[in-house]
N, C-alpha and C. Protein backbone atom coordinates (compact mmCIF):
# COMPACT_ATOMS: atom_id res chain seq x y z
N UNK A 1 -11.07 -32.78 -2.90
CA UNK A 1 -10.25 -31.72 -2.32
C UNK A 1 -11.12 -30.48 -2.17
N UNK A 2 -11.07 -30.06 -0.87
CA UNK A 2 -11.77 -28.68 -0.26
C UNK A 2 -10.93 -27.43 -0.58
N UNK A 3 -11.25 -26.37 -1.42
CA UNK A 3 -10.82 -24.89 -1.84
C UNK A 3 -10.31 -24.43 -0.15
N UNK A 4 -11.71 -24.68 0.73
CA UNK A 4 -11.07 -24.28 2.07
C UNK A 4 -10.05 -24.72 3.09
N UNK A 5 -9.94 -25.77 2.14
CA UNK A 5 -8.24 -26.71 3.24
C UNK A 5 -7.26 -25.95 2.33
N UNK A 6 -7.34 -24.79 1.98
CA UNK A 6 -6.31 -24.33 1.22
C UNK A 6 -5.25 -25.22 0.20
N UNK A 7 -6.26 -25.94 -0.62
CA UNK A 7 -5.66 -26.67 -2.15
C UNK A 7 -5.41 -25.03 -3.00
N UNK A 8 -4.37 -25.23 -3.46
CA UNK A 8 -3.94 -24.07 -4.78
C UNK A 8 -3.97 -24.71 -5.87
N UNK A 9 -4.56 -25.06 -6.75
CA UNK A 9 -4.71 -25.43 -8.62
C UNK A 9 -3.40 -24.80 -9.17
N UNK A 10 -2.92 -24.05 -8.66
CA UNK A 10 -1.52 -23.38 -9.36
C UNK A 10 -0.17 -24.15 -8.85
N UNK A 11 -0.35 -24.65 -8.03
CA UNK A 11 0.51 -26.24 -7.54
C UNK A 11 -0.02 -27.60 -8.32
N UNK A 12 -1.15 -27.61 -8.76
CA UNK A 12 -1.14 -28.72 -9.92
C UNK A 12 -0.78 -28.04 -11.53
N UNK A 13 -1.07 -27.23 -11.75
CA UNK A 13 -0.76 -26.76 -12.98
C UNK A 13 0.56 -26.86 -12.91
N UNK A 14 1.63 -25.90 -12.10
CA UNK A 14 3.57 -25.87 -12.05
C UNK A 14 3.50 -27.87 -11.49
N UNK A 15 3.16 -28.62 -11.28
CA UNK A 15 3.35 -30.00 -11.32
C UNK A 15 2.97 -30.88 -12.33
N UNK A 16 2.44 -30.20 -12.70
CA UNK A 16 2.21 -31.26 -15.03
C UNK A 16 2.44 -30.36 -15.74
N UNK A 17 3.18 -29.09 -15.51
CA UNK A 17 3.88 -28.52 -16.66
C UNK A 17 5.31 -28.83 -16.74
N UNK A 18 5.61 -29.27 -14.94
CA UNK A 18 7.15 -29.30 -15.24
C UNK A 18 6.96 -30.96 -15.14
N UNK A 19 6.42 -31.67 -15.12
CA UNK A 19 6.23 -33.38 -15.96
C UNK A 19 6.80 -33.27 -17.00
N UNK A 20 5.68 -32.27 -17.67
CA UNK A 20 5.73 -32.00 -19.33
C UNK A 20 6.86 -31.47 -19.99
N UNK A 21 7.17 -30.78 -19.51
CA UNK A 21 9.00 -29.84 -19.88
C UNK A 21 10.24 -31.25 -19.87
N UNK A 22 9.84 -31.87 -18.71
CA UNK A 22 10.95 -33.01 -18.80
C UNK A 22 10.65 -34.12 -19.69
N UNK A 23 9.21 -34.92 -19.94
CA UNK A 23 9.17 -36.07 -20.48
C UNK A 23 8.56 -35.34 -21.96
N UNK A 24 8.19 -34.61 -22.15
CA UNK A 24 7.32 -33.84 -23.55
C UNK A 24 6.08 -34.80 -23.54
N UNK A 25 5.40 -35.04 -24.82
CA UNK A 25 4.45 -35.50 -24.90
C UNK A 25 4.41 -37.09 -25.03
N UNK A 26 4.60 -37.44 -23.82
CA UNK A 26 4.80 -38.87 -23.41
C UNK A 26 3.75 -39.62 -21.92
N UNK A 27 3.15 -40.42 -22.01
CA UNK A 27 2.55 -40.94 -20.44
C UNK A 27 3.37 -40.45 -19.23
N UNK A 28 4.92 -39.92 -19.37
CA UNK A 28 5.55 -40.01 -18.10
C UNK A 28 5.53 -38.16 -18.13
N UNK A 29 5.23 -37.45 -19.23
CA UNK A 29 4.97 -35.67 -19.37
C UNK A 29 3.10 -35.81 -18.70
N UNK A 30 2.63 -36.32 -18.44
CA UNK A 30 1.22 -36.33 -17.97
C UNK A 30 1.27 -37.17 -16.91
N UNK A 31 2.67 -37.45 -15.92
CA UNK A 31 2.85 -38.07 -15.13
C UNK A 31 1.83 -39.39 -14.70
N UNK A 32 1.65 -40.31 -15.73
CA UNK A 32 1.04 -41.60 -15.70
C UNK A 32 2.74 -42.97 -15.84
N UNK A 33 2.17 -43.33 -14.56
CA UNK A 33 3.70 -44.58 -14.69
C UNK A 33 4.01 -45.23 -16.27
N UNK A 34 3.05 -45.81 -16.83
CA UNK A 34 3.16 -46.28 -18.43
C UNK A 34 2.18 -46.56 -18.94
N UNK A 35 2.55 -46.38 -20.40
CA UNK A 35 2.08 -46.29 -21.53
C UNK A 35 0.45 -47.03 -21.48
N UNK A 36 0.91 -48.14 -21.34
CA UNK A 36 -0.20 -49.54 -21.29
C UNK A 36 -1.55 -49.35 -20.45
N UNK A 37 -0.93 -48.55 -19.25
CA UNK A 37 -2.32 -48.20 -18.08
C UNK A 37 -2.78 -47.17 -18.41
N UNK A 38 -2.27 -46.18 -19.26
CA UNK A 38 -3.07 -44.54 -19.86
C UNK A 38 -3.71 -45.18 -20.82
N UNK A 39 -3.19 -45.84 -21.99
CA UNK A 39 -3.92 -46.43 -22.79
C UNK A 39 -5.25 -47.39 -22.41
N UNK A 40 -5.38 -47.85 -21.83
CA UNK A 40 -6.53 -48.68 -20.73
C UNK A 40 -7.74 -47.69 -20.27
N UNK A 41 -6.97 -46.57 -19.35
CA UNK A 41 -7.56 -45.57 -18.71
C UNK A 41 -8.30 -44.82 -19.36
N UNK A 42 -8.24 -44.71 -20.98
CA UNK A 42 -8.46 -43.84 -21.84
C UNK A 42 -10.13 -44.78 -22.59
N UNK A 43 -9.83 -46.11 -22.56
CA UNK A 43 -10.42 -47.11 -23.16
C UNK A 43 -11.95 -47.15 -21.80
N UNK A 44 -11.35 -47.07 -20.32
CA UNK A 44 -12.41 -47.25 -19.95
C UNK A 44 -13.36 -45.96 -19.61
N UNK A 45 -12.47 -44.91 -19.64
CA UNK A 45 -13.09 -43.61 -20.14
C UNK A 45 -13.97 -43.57 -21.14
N UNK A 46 -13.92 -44.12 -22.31
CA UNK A 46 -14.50 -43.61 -23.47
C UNK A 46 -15.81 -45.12 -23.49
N UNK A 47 -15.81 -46.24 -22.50
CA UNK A 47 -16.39 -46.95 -22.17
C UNK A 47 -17.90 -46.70 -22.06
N UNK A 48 -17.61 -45.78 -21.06
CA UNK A 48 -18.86 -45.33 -19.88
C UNK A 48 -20.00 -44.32 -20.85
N UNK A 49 -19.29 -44.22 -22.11
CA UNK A 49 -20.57 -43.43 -23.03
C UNK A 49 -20.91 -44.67 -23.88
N UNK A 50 -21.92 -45.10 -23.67
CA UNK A 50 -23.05 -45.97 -24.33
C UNK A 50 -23.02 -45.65 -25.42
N UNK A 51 -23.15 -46.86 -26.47
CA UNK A 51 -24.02 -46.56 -27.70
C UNK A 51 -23.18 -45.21 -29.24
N UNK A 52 -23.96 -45.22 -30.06
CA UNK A 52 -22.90 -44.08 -30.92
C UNK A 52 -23.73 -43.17 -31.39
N UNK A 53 -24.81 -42.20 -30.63
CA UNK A 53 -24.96 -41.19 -30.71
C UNK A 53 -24.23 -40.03 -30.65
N UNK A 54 -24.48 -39.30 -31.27
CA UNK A 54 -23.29 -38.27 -31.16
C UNK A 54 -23.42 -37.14 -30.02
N UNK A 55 -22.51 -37.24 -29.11
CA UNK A 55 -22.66 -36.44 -27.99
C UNK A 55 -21.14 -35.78 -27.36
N UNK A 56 -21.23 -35.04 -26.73
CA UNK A 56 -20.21 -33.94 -26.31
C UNK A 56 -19.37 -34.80 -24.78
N UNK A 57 -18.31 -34.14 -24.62
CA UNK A 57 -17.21 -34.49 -23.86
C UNK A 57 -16.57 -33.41 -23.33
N UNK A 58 -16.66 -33.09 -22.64
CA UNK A 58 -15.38 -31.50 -21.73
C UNK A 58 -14.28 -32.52 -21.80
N UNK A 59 -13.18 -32.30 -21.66
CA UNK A 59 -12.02 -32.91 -21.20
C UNK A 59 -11.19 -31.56 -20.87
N UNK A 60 -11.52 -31.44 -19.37
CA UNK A 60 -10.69 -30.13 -18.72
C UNK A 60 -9.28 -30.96 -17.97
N UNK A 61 -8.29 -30.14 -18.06
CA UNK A 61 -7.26 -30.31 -17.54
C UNK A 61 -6.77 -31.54 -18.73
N UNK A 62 -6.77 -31.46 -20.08
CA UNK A 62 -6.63 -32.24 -21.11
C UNK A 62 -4.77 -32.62 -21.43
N UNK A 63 -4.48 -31.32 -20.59
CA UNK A 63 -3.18 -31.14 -20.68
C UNK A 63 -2.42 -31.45 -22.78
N UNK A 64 -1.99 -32.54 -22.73
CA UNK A 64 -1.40 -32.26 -24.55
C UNK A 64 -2.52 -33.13 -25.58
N UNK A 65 -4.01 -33.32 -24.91
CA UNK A 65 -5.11 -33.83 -25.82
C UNK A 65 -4.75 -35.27 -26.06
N UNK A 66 -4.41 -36.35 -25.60
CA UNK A 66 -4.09 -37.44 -25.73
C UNK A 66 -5.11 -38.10 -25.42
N UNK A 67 -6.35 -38.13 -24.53
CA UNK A 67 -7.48 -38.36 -25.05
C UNK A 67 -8.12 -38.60 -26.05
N UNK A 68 -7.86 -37.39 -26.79
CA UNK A 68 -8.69 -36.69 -28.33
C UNK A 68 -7.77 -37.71 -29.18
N UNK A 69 -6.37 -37.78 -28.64
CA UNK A 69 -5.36 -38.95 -29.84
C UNK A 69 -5.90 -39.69 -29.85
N UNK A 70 -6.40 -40.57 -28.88
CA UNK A 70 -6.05 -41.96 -28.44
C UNK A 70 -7.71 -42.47 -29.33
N UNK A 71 -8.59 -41.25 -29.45
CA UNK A 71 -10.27 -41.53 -29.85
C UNK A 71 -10.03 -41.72 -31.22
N UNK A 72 -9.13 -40.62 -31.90
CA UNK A 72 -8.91 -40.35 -33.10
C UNK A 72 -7.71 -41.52 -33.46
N UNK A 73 -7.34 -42.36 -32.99
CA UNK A 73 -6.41 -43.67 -33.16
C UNK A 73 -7.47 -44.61 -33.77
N UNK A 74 -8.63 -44.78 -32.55
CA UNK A 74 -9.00 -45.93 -32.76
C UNK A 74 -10.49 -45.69 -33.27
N UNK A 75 -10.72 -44.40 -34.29
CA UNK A 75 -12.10 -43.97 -35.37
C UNK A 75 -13.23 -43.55 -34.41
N UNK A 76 -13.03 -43.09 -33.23
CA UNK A 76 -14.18 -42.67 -32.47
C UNK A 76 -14.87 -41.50 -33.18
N UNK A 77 -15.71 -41.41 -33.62
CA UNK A 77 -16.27 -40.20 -34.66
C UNK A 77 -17.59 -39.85 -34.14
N UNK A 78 -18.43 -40.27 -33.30
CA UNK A 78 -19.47 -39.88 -32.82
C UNK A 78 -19.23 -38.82 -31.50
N UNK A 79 -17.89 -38.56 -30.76
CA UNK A 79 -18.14 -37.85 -29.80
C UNK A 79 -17.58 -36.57 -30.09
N UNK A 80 -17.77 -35.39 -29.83
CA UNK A 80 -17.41 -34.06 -30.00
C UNK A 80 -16.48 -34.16 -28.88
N UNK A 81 -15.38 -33.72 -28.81
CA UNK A 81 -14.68 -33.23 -27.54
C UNK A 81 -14.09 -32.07 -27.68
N UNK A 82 -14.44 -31.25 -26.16
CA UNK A 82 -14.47 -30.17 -25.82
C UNK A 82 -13.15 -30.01 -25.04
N UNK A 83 -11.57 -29.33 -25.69
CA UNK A 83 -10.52 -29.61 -23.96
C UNK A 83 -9.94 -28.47 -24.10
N UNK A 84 -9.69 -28.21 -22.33
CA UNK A 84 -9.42 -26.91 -21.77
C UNK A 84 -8.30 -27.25 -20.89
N UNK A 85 -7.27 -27.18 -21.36
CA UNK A 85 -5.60 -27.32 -20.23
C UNK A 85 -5.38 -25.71 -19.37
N UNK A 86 -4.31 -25.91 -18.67
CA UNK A 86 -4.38 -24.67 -17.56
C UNK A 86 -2.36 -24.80 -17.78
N UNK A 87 -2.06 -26.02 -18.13
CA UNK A 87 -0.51 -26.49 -18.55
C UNK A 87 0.47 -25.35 -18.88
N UNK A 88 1.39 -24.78 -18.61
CA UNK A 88 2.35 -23.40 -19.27
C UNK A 88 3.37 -24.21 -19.56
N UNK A 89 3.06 -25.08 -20.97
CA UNK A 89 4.34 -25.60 -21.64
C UNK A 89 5.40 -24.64 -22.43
């Protein structure tokens, strides 16, 4: 998405805050259809870092850190993560 086709970020932020207001902290408040495919999504995310050196992660637009859950579920302890939401829950 081009800044100059006039995208506003303040139309995605008021669209996963008011997800979030209705479902709370659920796959359907981070508007993902279910549970099973965020959980997956999260798995092949955390995939693509090789090996267990310890290394850093941004997770911008983290919205309620379910990422950071889902690492801290299953003992991920080598990655630092870094998250920055824009969300007005």
């Amino acid at each position: 998405m081009n800044l100059s086709d006039g995208y506003n970020h303040l139309k995605l932020v008021e669209h996963y805050t008011n997800c979030f207001r209705k479902h709370g902290d659920t796959h359907e408040g981070v508007d993902w259809p279910n549970l099973k495919d965020l959980v997956k999504r999260y798995e092949v995310m955390l995939g693509l870092i090789r090996g267990d050196s310890q290394c850093s992660l941004l997770d911008f637009g983290c919205c309620t850190a379910m990422l950071y859950q889902s690492m801290f579920t299953k003992g991920v302890k080598h990655i630092i993560i870094v998250a920055q939401t824009r969300a007005l829950f």
